[in-house]
Protein backbone atom coordinates (compact mmCIF):
# COMPACT_ATOMS: atom_id res chain seq x y z
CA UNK A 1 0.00 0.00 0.00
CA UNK A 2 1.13 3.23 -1.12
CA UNK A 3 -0.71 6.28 0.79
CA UNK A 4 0.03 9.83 0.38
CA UNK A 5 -1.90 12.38 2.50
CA UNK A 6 -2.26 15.93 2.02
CA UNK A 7 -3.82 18.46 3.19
CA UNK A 8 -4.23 22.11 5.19
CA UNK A 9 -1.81 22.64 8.22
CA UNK A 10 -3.01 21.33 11.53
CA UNK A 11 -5.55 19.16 9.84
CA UNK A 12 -4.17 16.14 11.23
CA UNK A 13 -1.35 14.75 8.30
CA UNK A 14 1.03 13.87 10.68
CA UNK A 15 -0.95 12.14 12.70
CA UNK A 16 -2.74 10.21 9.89
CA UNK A 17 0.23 8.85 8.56
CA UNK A 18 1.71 7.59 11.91
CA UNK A 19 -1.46 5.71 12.08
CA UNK A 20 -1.63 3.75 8.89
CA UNK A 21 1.93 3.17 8.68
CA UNK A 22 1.56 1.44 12.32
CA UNK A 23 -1.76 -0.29 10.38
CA UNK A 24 -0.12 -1.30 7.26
CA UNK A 25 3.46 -1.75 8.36
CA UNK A 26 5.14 0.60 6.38
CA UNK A 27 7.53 3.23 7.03
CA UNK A 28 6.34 6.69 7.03
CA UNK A 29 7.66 9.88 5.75
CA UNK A 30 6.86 13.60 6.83
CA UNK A 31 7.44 16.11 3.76
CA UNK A 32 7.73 18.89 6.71
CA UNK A 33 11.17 16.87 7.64
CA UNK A 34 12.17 16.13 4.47
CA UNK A 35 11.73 20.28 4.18
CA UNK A 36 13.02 21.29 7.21
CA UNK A 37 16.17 20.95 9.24
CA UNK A 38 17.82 23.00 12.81
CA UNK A 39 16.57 26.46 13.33
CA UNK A 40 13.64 26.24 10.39
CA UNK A 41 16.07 26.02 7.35
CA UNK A 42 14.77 25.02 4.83
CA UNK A 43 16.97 22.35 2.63
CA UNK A 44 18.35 22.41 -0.57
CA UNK A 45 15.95 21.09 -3.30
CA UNK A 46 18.30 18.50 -4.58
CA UNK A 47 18.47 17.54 -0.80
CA UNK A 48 14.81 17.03 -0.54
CA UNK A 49 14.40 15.40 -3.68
CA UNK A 50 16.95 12.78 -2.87
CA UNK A 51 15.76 12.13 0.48
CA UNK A 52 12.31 11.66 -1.16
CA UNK A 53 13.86 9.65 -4.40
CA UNK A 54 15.55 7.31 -1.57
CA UNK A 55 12.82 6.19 0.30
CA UNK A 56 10.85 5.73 -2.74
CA UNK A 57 13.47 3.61 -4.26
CA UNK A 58 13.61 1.62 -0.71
CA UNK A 59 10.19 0.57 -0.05
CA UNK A 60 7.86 -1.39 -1.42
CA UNK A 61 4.94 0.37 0.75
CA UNK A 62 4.87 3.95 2.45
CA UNK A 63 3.01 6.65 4.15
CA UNK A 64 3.91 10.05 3.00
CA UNK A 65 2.44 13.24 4.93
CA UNK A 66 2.67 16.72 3.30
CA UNK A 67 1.94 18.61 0.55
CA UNK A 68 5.06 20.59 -1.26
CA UNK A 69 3.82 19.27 -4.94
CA UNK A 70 7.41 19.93 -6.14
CA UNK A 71 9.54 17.87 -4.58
CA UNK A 72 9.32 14.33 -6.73
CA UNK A 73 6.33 14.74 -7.96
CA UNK A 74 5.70 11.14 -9.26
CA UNK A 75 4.78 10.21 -5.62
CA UNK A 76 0.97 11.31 -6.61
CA UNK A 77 0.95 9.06 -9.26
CA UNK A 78 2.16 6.23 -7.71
CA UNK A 79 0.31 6.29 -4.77
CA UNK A 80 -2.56 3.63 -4.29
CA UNK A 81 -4.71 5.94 -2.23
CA UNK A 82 -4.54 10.10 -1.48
CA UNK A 83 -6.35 11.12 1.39
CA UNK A 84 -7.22 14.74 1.29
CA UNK A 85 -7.82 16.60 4.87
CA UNK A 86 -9.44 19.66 3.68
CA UNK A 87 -10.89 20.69 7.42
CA UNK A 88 -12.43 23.92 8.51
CA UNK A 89 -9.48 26.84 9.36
CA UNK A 90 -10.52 27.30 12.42
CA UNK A 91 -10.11 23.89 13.66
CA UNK A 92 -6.75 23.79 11.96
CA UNK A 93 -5.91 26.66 13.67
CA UNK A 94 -6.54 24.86 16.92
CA UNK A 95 -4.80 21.53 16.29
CA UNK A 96 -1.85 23.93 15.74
CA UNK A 97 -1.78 25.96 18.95
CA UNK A 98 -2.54 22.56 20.73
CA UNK A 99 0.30 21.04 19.04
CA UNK A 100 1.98 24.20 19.81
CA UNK A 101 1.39 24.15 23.85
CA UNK A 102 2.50 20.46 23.93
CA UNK A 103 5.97 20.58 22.14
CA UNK A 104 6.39 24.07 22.67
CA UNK A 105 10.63 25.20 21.79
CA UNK A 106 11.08 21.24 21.37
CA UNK A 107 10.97 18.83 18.53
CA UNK A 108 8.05 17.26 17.65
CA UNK A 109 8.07 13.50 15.89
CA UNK A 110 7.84 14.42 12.48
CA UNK A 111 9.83 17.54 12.71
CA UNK A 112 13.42 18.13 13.71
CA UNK A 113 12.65 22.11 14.49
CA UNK A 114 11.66 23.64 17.71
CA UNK A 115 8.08 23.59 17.79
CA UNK A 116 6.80 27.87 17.35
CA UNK A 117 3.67 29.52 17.11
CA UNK A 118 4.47 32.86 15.64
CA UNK A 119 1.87 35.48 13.31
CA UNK A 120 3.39 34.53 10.70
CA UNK A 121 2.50 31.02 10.75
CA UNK A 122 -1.00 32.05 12.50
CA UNK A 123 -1.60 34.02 8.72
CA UNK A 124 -0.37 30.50 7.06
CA UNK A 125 -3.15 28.45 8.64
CA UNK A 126 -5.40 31.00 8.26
CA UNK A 127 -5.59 32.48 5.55
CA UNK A 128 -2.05 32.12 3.37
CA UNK A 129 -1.94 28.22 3.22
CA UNK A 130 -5.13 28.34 1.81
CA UNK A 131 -5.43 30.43 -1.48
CA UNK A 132 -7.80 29.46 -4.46
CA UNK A 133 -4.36 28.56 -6.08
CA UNK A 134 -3.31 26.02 -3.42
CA UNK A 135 -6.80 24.97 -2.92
CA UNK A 136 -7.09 24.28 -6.57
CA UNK A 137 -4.24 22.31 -6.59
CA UNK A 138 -5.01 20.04 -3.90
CA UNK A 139 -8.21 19.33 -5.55
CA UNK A 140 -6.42 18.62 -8.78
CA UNK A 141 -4.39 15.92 -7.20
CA UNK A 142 -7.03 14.12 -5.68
CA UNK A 143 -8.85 14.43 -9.49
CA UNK A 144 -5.94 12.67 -10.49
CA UNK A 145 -5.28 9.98 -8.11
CA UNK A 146 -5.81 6.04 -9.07
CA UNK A 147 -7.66 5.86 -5.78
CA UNK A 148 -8.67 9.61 -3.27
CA UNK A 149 -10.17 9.92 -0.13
CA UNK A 150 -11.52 13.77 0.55
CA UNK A 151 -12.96 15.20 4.09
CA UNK A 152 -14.34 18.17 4.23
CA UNK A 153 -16.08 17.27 7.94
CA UNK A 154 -14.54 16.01 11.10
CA UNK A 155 -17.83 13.73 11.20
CA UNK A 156 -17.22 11.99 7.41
CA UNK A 157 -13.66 11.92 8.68
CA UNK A 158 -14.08 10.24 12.19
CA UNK A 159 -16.41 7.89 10.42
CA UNK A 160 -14.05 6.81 7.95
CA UNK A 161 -11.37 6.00 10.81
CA UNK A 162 -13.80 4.01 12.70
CA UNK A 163 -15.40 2.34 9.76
CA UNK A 164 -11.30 1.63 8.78
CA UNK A 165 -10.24 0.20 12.76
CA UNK A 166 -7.91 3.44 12.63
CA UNK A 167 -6.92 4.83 16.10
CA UNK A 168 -5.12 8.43 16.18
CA UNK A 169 -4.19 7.79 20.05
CA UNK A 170 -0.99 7.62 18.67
CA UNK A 171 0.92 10.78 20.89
CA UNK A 172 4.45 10.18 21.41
């Protein structure tokens, strides 16, 4: 199984893809990672794409969390199933400062940066990170995906999970 998950920040990627690599057994990879490194740097595109090439190239199945449509693009295409987490910004917004509170200064699992909570990223969540452009786009990718999952609604998405056996209780 091949899943690649996308989606608005805070809306739960991370999460998500902790969960079905524990359910499917595969290794998981965070884009936000793969992007990131010390002090929020961000890495050199020929770094990210051959981190990304690498553990494509290594595994049979995978979880990949994250958007950033430009690094090795071919992992829409050869995913088996996109799941889409288009939530409201508002409960994004949440997650974050939640997320925020709990690793606050420290590294959280699927990031090596100090967790911060700063306007800038407050802007990002709500209203920057989710243009008519990157909306768009999203949607495109989940048009062209063998097999896509979108939620719009906590409830359709919670269902899903249970309907699936998926637990999130997954904090480190």
């Amino acid at each position: 199984m091949k899943i690649q998950i996308c989606g608005f920040s805070g809306s739960g990627k991370s999460t998500l893809a902790r969960a079905l690599g524990k359910k499917y057994g595969c290794p998981v990879l965070h884009m936000d990672g793969v992007h990131w490194y010390g002090d929020w740097q961000c890495r050199s595109d020929e770094e990210k794409t051959g981190t990304v090439n690498r553990f494509l190239s290594e595994n049979d199945c995978w979880v990949i969390d994250g958007n950033y449509t430009g690094i090795c693009p071919q992992r829409f295409s050869d995913c088996d199933l996109l799941v889409l987490l288009l939530f409201d910004r508002f409960y994004c917004f949440k997650n974050c400062l939640s997320r925020y509170k709990k690793y606050k200064g420290r590294p959280r699992p699927d990031l090596p940066c100090g967790e911060k909570f700063d306007p800038e990223f407050a802007w990002w969540i709500l209203h920057a990170g989710r243009t008519r452009k990157i909306r768009q786009n999203l949607k495109m990718l989940a048009a062209n995906a063998k097999s896509a999952l979108v939620f719009t609604s906590r409830r359709a998405f919670e269902k899903w999970l249970e309907a699936e056996g998926i637990a999130l209780g997954l904090d480190e």
